[in-house]
Protein backbone atom coordinates (compact mmCIF):
# COMPACT_ATOMS: atom_id res chain seq x y z
CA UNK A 1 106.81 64.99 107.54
CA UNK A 2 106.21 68.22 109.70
CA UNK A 3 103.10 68.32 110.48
CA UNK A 4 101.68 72.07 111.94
CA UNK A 5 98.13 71.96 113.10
CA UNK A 6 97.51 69.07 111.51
CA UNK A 7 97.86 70.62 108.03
CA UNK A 8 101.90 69.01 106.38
CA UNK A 9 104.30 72.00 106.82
CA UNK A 10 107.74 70.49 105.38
CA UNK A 11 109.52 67.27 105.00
CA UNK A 12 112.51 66.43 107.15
CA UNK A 13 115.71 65.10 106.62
CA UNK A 14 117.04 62.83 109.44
CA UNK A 15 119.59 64.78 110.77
CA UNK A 16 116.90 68.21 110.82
CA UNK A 17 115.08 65.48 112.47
CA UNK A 18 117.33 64.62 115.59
CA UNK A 19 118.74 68.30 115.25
CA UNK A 20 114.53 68.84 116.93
CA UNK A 21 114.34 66.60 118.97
CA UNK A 22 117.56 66.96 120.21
CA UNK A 23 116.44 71.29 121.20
CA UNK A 24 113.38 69.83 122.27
CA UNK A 25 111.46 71.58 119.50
CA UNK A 26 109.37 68.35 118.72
CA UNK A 27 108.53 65.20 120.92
CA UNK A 28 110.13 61.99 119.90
CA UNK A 29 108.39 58.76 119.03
CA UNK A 30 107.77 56.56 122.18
CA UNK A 31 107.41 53.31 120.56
CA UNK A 32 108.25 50.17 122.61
CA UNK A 33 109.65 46.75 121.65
CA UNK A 34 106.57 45.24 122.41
CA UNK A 35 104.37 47.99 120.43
CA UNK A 36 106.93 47.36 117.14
CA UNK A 37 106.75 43.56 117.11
CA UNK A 38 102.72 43.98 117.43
CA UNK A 39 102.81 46.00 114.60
CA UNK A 40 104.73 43.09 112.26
CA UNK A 41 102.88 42.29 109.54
CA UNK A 42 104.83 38.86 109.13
CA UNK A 43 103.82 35.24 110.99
CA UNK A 44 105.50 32.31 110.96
CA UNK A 45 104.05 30.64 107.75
CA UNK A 46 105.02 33.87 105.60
CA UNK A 47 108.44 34.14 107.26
CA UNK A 48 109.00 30.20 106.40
CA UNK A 49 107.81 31.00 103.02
CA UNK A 50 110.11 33.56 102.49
CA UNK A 51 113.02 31.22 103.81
CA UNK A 52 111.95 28.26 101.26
CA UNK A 53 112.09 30.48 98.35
CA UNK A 54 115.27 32.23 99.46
CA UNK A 55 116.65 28.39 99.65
CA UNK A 56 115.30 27.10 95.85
CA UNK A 57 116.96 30.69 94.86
CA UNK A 58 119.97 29.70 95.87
CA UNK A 59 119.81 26.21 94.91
CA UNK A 60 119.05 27.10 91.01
CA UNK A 61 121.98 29.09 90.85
CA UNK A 62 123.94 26.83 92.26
CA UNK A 63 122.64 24.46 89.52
CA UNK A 64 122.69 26.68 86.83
CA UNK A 65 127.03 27.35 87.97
CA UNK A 66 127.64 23.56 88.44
CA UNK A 67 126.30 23.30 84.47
CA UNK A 68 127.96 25.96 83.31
CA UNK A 69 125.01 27.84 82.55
CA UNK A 70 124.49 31.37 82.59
CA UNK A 71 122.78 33.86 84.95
CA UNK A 72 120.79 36.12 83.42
CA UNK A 73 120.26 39.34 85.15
CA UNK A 74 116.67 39.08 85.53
CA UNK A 75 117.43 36.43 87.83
CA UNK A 76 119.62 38.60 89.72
């Protein structure tokens, strides 16, 4: 979003976006490494979370192929 004295003046589409920055017209965003891994929202416990329910995903449909059951596509 364009923003012109603090009042939302148009949305931009990515390449209007560099096509700005690139003329200088606008600033770009000066965000550091360090500033974007502060800003994750995820720790350890809720990224191994994540991983153990990825793994019984894939380990009932791996179930549900070896006895010839069907995947529905709410499981999908």
């Amino acid at each position: 979003m364009l923003y012109v004295d603090g009042k939302p003046c148009q949305t931009l589409s990515p390449d209007h976006l560099f096509a700005l920055i690139r003329t200088r017209s606008i600033c770009g965003s000066t965000l550091t490494a360090k500033q974007i891994r502060d800003r994750s929202k995820g720790n350890i416990i809720s990224k191994g979370l994540i991983l153990i329910q990825g793994f019984w995903f894939i380990l009932q449909l791996l179930s549900r192929t070896i006895y010839q059951l069907e995947t529905t596509q709410f499981e999908m």
